[in-house]
PDB file of N, CA and C in Angstrom:
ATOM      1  N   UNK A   1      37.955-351.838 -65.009  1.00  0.00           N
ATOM      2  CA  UNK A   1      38.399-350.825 -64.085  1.00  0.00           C
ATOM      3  C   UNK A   1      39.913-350.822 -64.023  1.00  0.00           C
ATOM      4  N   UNK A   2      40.511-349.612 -64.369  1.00  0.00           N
ATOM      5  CA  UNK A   2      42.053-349.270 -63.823  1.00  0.00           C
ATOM      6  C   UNK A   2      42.450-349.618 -61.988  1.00  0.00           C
ATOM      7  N   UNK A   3      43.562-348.948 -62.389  1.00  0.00           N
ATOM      8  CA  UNK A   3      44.010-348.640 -61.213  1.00  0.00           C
ATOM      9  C   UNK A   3      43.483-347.302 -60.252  1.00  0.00           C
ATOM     10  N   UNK A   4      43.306-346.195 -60.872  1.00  0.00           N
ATOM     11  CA  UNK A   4      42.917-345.333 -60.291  1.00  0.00           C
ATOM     12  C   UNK A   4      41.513-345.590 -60.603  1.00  0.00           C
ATOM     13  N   UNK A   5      40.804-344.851 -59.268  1.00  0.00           N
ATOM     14  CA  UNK A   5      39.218-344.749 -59.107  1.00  0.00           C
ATOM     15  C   UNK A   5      38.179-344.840 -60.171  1.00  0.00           C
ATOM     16  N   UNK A   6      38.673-343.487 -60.751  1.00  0.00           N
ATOM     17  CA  UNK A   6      37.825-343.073 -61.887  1.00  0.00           C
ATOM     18  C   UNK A   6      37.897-343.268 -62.995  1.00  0.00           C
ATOM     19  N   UNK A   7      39.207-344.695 -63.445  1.00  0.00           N
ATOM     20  CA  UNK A   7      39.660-345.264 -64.696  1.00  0.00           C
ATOM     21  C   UNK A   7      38.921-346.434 -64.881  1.00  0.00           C
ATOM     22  N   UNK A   8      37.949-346.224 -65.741  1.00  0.00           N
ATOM     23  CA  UNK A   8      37.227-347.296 -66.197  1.00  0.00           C
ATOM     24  C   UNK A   8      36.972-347.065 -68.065  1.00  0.00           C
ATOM     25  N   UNK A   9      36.632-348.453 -68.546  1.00  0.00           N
ATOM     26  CA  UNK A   9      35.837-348.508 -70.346  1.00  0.00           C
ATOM     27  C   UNK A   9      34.440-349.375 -70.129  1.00  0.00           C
ATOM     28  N   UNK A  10      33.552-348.654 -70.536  1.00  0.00           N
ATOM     29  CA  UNK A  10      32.769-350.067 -71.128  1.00  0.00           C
ATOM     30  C   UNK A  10      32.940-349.921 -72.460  1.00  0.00           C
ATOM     31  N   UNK A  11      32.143-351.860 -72.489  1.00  0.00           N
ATOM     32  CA  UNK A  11      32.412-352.220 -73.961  1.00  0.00           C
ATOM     33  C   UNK A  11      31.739-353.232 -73.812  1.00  0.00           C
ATOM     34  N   UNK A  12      30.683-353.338 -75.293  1.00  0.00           N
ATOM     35  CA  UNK A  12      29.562-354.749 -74.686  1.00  0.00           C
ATOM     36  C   UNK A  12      30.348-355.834 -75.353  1.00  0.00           C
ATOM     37  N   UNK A  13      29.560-356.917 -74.683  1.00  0.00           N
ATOM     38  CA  UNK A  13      30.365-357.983 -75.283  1.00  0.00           C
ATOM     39  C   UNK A  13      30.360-358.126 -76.924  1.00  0.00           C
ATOM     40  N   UNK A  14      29.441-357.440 -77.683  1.00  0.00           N
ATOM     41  CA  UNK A  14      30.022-357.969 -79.332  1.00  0.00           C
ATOM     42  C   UNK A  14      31.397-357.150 -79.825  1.00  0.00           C
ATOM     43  N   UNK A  15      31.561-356.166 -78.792  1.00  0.00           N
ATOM     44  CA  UNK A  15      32.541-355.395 -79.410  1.00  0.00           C
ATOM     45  C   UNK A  15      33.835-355.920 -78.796  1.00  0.00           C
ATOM     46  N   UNK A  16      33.550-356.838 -77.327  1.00  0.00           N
ATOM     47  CA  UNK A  16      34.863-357.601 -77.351  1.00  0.00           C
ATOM     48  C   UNK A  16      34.816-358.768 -77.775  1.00  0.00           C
ATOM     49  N   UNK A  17      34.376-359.331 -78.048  1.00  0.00           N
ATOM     50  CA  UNK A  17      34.272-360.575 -79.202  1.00  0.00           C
ATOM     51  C   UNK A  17      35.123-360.226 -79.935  1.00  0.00           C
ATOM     52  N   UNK A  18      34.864-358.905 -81.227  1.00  0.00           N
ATOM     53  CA  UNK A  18      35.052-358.197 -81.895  1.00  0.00           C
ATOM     54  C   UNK A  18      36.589-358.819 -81.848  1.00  0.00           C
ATOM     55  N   UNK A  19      37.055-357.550 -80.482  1.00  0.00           N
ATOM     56  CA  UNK A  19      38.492-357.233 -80.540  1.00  0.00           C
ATOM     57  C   UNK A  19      39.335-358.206 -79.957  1.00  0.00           C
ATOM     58  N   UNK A  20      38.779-359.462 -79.063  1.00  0.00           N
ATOM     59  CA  UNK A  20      39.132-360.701 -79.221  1.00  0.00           C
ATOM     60  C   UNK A  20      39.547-361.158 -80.289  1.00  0.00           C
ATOM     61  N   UNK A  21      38.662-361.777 -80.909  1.00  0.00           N
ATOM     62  CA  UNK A  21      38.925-362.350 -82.419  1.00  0.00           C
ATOM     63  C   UNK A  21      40.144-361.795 -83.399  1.00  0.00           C
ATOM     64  N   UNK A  22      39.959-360.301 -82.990  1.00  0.00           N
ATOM     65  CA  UNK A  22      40.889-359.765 -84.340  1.00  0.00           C
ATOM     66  C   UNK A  22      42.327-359.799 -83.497  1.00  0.00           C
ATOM     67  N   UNK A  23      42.476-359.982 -82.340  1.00  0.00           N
ATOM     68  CA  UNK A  23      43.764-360.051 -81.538  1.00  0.00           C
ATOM     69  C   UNK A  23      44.439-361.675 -81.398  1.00  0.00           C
ATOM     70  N   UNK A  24      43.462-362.344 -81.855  1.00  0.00           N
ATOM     71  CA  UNK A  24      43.632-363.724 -82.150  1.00  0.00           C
ATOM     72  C   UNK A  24      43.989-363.659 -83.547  1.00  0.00           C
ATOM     73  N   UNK A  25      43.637-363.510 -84.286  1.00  0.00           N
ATOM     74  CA  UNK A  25      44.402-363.584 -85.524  1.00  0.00           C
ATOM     75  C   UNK A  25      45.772-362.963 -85.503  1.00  0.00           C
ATOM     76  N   UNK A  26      45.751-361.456 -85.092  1.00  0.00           N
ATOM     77  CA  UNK A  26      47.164-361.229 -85.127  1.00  0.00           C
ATOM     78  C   UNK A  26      48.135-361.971 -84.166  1.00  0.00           C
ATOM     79  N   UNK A  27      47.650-362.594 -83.560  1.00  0.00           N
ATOM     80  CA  UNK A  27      48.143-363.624 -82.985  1.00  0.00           C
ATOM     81  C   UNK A  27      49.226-364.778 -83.718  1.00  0.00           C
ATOM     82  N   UNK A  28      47.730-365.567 -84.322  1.00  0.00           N
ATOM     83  CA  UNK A  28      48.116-366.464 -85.324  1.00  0.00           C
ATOM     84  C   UNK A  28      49.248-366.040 -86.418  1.00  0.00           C
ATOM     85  N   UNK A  29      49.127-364.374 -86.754  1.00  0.00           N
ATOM     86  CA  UNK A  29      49.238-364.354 -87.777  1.00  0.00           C
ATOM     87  C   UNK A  29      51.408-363.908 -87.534  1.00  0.00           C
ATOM     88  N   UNK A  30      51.340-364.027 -85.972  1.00  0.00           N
ATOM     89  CA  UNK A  30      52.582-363.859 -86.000  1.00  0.00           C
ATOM     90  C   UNK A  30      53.455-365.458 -85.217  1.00  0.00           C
ATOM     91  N   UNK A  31      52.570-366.613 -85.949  1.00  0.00           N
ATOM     92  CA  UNK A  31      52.648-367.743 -85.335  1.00  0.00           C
ATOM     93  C   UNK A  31      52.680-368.980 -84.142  1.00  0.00           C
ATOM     94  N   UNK A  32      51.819-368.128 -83.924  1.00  0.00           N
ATOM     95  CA  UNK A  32      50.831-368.594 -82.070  1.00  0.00           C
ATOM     96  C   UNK A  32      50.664-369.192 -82.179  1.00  0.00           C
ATOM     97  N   UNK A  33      50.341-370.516 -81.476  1.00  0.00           N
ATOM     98  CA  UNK A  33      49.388-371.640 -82.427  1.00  0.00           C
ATOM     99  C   UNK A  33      49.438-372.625 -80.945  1.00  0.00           C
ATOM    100  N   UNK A  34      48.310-373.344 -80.840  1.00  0.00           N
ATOM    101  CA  UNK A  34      48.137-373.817 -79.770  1.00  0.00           C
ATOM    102  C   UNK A  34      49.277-374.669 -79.227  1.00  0.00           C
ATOM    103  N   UNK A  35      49.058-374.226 -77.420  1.00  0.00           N
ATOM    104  CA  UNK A  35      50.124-374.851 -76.809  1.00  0.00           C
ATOM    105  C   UNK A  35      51.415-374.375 -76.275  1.00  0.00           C
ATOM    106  N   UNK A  36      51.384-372.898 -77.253  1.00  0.00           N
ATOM    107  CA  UNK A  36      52.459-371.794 -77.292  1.00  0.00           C
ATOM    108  C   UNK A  36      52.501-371.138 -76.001  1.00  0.00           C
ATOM    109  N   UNK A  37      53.596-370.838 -75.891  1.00  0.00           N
ATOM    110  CA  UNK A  37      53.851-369.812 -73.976  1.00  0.00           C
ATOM    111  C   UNK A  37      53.549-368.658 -74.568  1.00  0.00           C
ATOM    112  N   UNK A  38      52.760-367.498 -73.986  1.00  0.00           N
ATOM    113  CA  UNK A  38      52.698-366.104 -74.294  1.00  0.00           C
ATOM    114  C   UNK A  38      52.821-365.143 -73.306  1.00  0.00           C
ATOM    115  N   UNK A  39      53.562-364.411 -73.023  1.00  0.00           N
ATOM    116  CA  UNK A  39      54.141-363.540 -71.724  1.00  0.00           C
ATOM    117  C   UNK A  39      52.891-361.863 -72.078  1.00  0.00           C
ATOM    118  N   UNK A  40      52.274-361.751 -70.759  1.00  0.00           N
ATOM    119  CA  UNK A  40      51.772-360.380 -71.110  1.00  0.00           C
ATOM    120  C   UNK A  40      52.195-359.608 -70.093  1.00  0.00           C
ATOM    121  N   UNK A  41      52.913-358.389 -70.836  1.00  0.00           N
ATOM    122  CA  UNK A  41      53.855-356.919 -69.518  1.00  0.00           C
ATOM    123  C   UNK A  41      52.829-356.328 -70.105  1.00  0.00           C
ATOM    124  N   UNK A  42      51.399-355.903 -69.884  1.00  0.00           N
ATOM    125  CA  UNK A  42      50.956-354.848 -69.296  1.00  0.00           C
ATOM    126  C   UNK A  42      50.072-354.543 -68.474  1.00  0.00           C
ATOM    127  N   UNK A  43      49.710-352.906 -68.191  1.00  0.00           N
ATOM    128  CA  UNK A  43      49.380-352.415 -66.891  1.00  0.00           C
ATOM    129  C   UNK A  43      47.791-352.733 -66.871  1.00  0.00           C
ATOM    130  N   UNK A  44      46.712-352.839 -66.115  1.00  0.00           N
ATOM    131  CA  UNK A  44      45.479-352.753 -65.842  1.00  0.00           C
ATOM    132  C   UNK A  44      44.392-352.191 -66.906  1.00  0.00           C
ATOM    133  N   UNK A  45      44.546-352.235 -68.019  1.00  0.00           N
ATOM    134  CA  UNK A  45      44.027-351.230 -68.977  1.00  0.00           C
ATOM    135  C   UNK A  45      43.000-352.744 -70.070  1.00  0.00           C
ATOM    136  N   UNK A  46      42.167-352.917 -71.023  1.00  0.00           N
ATOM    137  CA  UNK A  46      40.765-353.699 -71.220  1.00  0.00           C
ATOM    138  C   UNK A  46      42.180-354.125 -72.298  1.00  0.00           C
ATOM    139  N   UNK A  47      43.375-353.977 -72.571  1.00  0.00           N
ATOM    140  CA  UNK A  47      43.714-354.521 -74.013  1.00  0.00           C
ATOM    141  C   UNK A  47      44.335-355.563 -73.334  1.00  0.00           C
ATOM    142  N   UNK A  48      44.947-355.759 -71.652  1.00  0.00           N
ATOM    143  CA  UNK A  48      45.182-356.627 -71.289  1.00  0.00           C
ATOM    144  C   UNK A  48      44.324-358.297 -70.911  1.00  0.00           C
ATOM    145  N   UNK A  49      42.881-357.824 -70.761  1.00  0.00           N
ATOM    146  CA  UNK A  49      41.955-358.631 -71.097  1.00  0.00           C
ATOM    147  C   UNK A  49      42.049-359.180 -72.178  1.00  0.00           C
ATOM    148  N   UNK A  50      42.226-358.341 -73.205  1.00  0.00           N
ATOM    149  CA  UNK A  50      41.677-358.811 -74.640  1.00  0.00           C
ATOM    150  C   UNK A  50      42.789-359.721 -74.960  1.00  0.00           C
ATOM    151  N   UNK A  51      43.819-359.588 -74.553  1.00  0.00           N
ATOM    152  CA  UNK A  51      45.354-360.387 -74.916  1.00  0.00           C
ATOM    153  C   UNK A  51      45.219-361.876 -73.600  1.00  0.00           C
ATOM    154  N   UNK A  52      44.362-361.725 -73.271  1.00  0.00           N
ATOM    155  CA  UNK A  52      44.541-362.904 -72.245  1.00  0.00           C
ATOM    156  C   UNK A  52      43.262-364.283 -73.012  1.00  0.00           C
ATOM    157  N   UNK A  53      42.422-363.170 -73.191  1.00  0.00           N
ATOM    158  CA  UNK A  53      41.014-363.756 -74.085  1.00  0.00           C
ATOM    159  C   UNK A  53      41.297-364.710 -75.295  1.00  0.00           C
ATOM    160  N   UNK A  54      42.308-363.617 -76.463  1.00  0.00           N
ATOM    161  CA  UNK A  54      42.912-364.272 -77.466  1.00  0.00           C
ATOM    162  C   UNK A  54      43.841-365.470 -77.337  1.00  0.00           C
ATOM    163  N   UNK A  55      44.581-365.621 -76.050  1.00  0.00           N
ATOM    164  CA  UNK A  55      45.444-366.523 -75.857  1.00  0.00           C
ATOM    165  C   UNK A  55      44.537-367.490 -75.899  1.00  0.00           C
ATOM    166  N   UNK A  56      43.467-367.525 -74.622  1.00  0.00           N
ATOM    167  CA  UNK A  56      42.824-368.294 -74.567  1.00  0.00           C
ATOM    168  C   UNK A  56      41.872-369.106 -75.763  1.00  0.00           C
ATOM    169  N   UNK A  57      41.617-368.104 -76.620  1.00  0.00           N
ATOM    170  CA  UNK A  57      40.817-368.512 -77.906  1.00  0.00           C
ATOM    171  C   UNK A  57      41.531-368.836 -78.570  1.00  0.00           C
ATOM    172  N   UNK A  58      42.824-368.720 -78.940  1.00  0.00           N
ATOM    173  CA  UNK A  58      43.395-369.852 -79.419  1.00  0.00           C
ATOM    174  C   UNK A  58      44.345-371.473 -79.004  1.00  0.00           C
ATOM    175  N   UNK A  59      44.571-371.601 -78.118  1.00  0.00           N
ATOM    176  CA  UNK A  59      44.585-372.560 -77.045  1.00  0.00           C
ATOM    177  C   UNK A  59      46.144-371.913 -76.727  1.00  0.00           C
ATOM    178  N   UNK A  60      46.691-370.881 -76.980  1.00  0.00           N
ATOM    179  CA  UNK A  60      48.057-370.240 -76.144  1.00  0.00           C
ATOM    180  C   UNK A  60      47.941-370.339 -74.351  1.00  0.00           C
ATOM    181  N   UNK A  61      49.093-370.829 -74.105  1.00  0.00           N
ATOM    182  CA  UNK A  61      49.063-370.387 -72.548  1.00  0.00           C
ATOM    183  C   UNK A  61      49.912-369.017 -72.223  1.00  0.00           C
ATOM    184  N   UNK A  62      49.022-368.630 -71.520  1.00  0.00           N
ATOM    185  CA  UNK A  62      49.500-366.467 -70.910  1.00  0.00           C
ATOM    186  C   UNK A  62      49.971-366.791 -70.110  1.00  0.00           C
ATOM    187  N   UNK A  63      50.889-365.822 -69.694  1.00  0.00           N
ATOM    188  CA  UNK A  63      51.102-365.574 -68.633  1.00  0.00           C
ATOM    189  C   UNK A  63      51.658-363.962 -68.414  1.00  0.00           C
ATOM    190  N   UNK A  64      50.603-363.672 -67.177  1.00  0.00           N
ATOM    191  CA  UNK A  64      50.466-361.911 -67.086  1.00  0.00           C
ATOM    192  C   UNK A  64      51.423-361.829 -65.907  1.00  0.00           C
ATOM    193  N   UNK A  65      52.267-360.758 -66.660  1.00  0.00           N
ATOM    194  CA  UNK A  65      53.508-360.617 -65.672  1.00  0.00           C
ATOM    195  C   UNK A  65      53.290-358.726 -65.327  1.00  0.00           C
ATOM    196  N   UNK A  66      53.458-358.967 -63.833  1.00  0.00           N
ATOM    197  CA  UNK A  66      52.831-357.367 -63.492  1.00  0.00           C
ATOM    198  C   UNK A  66      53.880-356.101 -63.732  1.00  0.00           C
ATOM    199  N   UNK A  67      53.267-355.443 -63.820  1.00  0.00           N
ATOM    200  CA  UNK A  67      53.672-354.054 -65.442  1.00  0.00           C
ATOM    201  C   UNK A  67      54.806-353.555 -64.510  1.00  0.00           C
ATOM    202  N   UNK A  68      54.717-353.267 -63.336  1.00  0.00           N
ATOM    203  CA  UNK A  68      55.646-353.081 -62.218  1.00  0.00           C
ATOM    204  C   UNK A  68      56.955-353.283 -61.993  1.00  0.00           C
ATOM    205  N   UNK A  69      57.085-354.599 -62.711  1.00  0.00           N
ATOM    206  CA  UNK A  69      58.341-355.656 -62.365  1.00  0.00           C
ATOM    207  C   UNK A  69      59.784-354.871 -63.398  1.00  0.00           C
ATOM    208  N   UNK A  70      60.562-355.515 -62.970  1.00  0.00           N
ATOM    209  CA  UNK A  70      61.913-354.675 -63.528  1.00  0.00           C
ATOM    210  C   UNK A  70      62.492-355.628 -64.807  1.00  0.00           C
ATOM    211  N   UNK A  71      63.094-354.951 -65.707  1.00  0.00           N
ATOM    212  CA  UNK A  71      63.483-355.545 -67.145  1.00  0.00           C
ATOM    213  C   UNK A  71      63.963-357.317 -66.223  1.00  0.00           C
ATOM    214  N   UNK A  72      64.722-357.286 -65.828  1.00  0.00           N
ATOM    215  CA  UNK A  72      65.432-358.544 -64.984  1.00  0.00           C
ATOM    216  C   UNK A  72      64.626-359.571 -64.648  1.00  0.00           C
ATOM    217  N   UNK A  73      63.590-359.072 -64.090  1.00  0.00           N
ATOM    218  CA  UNK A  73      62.410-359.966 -63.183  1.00  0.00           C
ATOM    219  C   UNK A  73      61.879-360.326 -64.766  1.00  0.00           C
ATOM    220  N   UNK A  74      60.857-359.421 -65.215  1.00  0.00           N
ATOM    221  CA  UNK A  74      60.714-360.289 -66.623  1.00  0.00           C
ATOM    222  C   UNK A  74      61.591-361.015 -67.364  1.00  0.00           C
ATOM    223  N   UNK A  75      62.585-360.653 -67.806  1.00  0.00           N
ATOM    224  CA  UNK A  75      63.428-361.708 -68.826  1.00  0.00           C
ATOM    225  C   UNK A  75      63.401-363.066 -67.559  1.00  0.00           C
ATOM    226  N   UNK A  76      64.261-363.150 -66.608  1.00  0.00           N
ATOM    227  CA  UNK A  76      63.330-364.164 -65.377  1.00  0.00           C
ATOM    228  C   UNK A  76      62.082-365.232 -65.895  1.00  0.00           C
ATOM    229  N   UNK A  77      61.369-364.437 -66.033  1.00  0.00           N
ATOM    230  CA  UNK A  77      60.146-365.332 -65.965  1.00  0.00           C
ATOM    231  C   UNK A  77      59.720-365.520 -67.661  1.00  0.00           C
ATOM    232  N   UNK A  78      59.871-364.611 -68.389  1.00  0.00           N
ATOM    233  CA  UNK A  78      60.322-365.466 -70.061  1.00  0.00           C
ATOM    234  C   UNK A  78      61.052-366.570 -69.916  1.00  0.00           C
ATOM    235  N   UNK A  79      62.329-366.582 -69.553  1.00  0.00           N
ATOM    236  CA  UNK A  79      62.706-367.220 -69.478  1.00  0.00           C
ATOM    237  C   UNK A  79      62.613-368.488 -68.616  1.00  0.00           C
ATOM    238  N   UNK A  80      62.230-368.890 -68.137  1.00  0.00           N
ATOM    239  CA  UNK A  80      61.520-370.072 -67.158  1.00  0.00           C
ATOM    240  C   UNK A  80      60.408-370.187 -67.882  1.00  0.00           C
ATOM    241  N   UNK A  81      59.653-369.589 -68.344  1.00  0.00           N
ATOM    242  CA  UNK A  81      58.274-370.001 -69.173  1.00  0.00           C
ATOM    243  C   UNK A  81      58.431-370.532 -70.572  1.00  0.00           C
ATOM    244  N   UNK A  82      59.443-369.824 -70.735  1.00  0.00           N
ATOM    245  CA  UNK A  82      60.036-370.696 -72.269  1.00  0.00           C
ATOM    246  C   UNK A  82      59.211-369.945 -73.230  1.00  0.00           C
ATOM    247  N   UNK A  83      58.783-368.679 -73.295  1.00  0.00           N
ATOM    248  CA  UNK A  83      57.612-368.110 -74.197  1.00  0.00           C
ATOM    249  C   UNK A  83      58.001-367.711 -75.718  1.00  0.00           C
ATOM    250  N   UNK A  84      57.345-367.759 -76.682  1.00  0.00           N
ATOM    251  CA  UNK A  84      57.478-367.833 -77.739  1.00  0.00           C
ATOM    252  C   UNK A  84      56.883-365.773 -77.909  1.00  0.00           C
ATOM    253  N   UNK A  85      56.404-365.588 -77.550  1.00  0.00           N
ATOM    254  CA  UNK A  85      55.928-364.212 -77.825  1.00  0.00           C
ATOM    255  C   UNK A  85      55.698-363.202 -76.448  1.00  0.00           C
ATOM    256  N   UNK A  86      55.958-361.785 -76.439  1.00  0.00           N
ATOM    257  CA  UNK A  86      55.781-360.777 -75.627  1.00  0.00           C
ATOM    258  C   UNK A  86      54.864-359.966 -76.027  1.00  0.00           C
ATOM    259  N   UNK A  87      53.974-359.734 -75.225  1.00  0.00           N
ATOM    260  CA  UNK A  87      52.732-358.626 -75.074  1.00  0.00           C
ATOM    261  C   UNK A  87      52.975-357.560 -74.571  1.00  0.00           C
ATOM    262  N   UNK A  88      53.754-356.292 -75.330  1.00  0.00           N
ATOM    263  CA  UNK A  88      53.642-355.363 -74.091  1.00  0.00           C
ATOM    264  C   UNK A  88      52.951-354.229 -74.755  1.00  0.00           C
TER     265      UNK A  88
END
């Protein structure tokens, strides 16, 4: 579910498996690798799941920074997190 009322996706779980997995590789494939800080800027929408999922499936630590916040406040909290990659 979005933010607004009537903003919703389904999607059964093989198809987020699916898009798990393949968001984990591109993951890897841009040198993630367990243990890694990973910053996620975006809004309420299923790809932010899927980027939290992949972190998790590959042992990355996320951290979801709300879509809201101002260029400042994020670099902020990159920076204190020490993150190796941005999700936006």
């Amino acid at each position: 579910e979005g933010n607004e009322p009537g903003d919703f996706t389904k999607i059964t779980y093989r198809e987020l498996l699916h898009k798990v997995c393949q968001f984990a590789n591109i993951l890897r494939s841009q040198g993630v690798k367990k243990g890694d800080r990973v910053s996620i800027y975006l809004p309420m929408i299923l790809e932010l799941v899927i980027a939290m999922l992949a972190c998790a499936r590959i042992g990355a630590l996320h951290s979801v920074v709300f879509a809201g916040f101002s260029a400042d406040s994020l670099c902020e909290r990159i920076l204190d997190c020490g993150c190796s990659l941005l999700i936006t």
